[in-house]
C-alpha atoms as a PDB file:
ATOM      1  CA  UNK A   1       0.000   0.000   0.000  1.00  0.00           C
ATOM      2  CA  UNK A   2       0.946   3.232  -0.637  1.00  0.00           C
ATOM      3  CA  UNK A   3       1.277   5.909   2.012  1.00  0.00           C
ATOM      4  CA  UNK A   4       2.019   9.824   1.852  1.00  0.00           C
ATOM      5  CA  UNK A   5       5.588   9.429   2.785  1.00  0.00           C
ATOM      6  CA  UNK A   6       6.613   7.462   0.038  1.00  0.00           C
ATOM      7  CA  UNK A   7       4.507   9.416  -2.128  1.00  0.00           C
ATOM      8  CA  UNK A   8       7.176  12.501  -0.452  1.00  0.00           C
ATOM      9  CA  UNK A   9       9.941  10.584  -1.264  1.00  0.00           C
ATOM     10  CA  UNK A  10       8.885   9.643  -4.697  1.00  0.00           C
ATOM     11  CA  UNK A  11       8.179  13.405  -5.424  1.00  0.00           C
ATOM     12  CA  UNK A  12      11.441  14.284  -3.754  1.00  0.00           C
ATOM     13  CA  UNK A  13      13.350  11.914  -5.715  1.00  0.00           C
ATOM     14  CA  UNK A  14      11.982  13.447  -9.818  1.00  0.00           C
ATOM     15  CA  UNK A  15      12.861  16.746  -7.945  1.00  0.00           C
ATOM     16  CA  UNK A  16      16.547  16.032  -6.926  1.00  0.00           C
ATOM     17  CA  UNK A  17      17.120  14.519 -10.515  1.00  0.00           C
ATOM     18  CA  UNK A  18      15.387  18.377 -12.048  1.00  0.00           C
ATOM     19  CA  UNK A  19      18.458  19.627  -9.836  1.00  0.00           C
ATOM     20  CA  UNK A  20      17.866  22.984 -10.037  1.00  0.00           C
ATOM     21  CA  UNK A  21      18.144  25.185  -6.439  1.00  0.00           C
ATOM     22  CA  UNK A  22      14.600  25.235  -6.268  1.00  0.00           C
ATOM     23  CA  UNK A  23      13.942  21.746  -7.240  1.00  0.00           C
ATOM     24  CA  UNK A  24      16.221  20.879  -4.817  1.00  0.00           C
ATOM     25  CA  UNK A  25      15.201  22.630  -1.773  1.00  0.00           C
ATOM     26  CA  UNK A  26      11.446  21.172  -2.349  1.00  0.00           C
ATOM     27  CA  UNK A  27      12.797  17.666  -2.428  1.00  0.00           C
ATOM     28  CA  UNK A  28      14.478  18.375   1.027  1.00  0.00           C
ATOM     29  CA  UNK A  29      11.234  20.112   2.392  1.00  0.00           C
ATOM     30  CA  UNK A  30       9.431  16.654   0.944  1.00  0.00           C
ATOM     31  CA  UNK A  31      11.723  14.495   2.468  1.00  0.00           C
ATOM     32  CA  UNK A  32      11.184  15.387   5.544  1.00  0.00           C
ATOM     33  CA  UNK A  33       7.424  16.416   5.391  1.00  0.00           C
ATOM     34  CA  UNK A  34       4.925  14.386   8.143  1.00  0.00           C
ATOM     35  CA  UNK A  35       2.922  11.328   6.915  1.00  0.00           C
ATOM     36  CA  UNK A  36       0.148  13.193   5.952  1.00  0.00           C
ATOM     37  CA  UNK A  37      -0.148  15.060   3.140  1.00  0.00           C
ATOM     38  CA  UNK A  38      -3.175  17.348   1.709  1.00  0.00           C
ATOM     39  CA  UNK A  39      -1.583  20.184   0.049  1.00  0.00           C
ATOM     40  CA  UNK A  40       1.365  19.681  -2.631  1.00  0.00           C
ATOM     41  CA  UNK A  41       3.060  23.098  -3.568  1.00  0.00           C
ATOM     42  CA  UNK A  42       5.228  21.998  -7.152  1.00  0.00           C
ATOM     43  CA  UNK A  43       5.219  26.054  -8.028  1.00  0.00           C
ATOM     44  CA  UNK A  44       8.185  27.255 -10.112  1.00  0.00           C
ATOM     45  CA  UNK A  45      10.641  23.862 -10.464  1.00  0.00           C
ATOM     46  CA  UNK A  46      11.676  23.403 -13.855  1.00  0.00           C
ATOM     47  CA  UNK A  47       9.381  20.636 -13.733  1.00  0.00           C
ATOM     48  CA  UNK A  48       9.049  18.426 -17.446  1.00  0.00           C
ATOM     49  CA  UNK A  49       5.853  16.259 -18.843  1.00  0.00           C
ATOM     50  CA  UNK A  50       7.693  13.458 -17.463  1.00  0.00           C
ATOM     51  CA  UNK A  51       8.291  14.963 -13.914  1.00  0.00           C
ATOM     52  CA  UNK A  52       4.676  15.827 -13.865  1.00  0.00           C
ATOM     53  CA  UNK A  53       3.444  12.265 -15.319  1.00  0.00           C
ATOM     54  CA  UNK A  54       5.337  10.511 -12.819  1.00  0.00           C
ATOM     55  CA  UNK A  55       4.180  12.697 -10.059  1.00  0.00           C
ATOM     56  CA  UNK A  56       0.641  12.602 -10.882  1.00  0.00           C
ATOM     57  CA  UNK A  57       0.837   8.551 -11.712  1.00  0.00           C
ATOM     58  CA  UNK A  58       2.002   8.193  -8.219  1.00  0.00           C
ATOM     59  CA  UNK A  59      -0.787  10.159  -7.260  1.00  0.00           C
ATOM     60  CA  UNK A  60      -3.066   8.484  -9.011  1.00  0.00           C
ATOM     61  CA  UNK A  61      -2.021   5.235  -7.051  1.00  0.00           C
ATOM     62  CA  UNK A  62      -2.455   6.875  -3.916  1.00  0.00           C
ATOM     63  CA  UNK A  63      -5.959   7.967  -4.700  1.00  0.00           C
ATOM     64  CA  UNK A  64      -7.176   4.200  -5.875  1.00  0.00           C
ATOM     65  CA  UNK A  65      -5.782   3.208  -2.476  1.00  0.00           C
ATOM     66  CA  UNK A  66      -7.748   5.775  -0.685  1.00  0.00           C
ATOM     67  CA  UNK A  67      -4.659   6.441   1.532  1.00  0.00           C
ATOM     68  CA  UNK A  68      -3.925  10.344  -0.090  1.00  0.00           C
ATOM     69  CA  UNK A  69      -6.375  12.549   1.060  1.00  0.00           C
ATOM     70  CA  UNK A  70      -4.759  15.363  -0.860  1.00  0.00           C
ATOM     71  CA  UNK A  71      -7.104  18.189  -1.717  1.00  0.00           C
ATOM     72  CA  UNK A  72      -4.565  21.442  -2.799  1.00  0.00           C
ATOM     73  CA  UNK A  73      -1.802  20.909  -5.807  1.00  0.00           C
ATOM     74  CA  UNK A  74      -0.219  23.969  -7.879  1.00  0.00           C
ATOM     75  CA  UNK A  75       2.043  22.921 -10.493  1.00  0.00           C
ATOM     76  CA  UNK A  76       1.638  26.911 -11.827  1.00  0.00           C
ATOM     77  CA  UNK A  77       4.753  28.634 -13.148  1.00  0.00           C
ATOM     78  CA  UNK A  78       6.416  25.449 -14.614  1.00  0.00           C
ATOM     79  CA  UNK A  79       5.776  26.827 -18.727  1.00  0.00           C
ATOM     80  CA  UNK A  80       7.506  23.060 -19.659  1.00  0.00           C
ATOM     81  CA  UNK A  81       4.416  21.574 -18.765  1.00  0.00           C
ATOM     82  CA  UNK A  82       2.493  21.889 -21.579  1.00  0.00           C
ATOM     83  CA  UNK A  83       0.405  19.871 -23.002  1.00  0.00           C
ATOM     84  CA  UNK A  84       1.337  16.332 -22.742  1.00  0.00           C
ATOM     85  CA  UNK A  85       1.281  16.743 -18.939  1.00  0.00           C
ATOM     86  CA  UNK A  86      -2.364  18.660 -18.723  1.00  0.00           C
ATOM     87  CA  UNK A  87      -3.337  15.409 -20.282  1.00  0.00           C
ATOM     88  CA  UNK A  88      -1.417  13.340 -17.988  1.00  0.00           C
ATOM     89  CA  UNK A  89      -3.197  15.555 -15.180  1.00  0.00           C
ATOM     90  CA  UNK A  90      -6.767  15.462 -16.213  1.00  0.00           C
ATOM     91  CA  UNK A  91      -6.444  11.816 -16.773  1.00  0.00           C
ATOM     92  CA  UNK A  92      -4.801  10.860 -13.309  1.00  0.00           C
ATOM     93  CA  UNK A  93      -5.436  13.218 -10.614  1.00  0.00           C
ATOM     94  CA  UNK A  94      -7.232  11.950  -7.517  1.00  0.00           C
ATOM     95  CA  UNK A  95     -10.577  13.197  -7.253  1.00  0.00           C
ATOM     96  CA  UNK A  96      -9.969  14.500  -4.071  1.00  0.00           C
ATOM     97  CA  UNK A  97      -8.393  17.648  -5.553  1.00  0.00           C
ATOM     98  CA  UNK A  98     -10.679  20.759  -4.341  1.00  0.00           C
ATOM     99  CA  UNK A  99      -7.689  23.247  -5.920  1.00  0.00           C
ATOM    100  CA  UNK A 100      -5.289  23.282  -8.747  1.00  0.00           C
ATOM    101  CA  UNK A 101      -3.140  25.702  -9.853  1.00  0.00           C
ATOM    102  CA  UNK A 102      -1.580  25.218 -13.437  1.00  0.00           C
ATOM    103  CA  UNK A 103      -0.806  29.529 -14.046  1.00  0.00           C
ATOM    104  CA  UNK A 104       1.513  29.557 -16.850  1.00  0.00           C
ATOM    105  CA  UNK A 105       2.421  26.305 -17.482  1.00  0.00           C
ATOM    106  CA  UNK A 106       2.514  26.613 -21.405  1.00  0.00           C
ATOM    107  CA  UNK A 107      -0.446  24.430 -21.891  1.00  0.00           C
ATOM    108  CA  UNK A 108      -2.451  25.286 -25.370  1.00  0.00           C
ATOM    109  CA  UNK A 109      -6.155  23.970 -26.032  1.00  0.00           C
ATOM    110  CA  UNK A 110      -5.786  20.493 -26.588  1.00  0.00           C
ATOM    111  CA  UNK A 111      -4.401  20.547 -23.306  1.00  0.00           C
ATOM    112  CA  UNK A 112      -7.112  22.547 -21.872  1.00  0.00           C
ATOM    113  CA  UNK A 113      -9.680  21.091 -23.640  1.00  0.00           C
ATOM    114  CA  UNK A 114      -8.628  18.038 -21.230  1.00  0.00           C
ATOM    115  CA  UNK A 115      -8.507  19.988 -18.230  1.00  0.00           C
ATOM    116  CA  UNK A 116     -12.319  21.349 -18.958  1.00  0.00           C
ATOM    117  CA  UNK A 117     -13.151  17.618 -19.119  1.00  0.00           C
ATOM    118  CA  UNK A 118     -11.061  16.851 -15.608  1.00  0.00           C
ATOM    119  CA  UNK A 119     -13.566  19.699 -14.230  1.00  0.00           C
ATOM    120  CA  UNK A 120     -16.513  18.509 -15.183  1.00  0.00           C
ATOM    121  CA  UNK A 121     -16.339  15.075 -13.389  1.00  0.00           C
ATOM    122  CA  UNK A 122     -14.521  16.486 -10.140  1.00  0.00           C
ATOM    123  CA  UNK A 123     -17.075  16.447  -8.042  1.00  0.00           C
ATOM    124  CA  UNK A 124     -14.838  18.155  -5.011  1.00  0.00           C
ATOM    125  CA  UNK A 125     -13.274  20.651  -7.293  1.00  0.00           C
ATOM    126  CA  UNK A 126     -13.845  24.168  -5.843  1.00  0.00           C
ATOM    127  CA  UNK A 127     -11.279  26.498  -7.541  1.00  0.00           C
ATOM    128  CA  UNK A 128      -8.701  26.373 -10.653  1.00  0.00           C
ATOM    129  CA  UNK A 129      -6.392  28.728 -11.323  1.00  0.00           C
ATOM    130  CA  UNK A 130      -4.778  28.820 -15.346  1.00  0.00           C
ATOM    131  CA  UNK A 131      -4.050  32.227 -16.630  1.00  0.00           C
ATOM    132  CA  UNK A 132      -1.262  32.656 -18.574  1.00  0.00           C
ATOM    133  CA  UNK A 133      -1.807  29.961 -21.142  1.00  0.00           C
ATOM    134  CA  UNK A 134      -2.299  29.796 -25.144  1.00  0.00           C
ATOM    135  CA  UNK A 135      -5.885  29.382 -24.369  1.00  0.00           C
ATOM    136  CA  UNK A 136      -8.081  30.461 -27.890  1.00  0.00           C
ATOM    137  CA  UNK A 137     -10.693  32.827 -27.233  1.00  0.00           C
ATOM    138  CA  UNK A 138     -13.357  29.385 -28.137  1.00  0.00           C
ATOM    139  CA  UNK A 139     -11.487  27.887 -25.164  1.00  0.00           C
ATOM    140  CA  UNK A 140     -11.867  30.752 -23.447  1.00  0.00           C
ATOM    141  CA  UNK A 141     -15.631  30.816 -23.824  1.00  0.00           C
ATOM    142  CA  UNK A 142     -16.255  27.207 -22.703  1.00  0.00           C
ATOM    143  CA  UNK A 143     -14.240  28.180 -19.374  1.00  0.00           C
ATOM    144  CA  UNK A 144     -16.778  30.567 -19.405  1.00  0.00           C
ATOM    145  CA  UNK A 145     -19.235  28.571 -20.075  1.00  0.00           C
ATOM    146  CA  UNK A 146     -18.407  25.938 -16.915  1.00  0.00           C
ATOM    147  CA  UNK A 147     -18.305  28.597 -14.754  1.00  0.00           C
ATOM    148  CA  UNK A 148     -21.632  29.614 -15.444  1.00  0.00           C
ATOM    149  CA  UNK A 149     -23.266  26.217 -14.652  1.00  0.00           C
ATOM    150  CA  UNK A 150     -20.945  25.845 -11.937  1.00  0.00           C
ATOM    151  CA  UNK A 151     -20.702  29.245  -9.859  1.00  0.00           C
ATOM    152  CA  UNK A 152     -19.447  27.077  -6.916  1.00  0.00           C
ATOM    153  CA  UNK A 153     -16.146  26.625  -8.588  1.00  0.00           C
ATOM    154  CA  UNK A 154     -13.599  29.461  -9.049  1.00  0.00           C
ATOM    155  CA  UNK A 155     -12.071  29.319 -12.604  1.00  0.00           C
ATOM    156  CA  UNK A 156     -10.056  32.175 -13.313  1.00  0.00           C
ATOM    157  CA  UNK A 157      -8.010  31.794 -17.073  1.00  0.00           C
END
């Protein structure tokens, strides 16, 4: 089974191999982070598609196994991100998640067209922060759109 800890150390490890200061000083913050975990900070790391796909696999894993009760993640101001990891994201992120942050991450519609799909079966989600994307102004109006049906949920883009 897996429990928050290793889910730390996992996260710790993909930051220590990113190796930049920043990455670096999160991984030591995760290492020694308590066993319970409902908030994950990943602002501003360098972080690739592959960091984030790992992270959000091992997420995913923690979620099935009820044992990661997270409710808070920002992965905002890594602009790798992109695209391939929105996907990654909207297809394995526990539904737990209440708040997300993804502010200038470099993701483009397809990747927020995935995203919009995340949102509408996340039945906890209460606010989503992604401004500062390639968003087209169609995009744009189905955000819109969602938060019109669903004026419980902050979405600011």
């Amino acid at each position: 089974m897996t429990n928050p800890k290793s889910i730390s150390q996992t996260i710790a490890t993909i930051l220590r191999a990113i190796g930049s200061e920043k990455a670096l000083q999160k991984a030591a913050s995760l290492a020694l982070s308590a066993t319970s975990m409902n908030t994950l900070h990943l602002r501003d790391l360098e972080l690739t598609p592959a960091a984030v796909t790992t992270i959000v696999n091992a997420l995913k894993q923690a979620g099935e196994e009820n044992n990661l009760p997270i409710q808070a993640i920002s992965f905002s101001y890594n602009s790798q991100i992109g695209d391939e990891a929105a996907i990654a994201l909207a297809s394995h992120l526990p539904p737990s998640i209440r708040e997300i942050g993804l502010v200038n991450c470099g993701i483009s519609d397809t990747g927020g067209r995935a995203i919009l799909e995340w949102m509408n079966r996340s039945p906890q989600l209460r606010m989503i922060c992604m401004e500062e994307n390639h968003f087209s102004a169609k995009l744009r109006q189905k955000l819109q759109a969602f938060s019109h049906i669903n004026p419980q949920i902050l979405v600011v883009y």
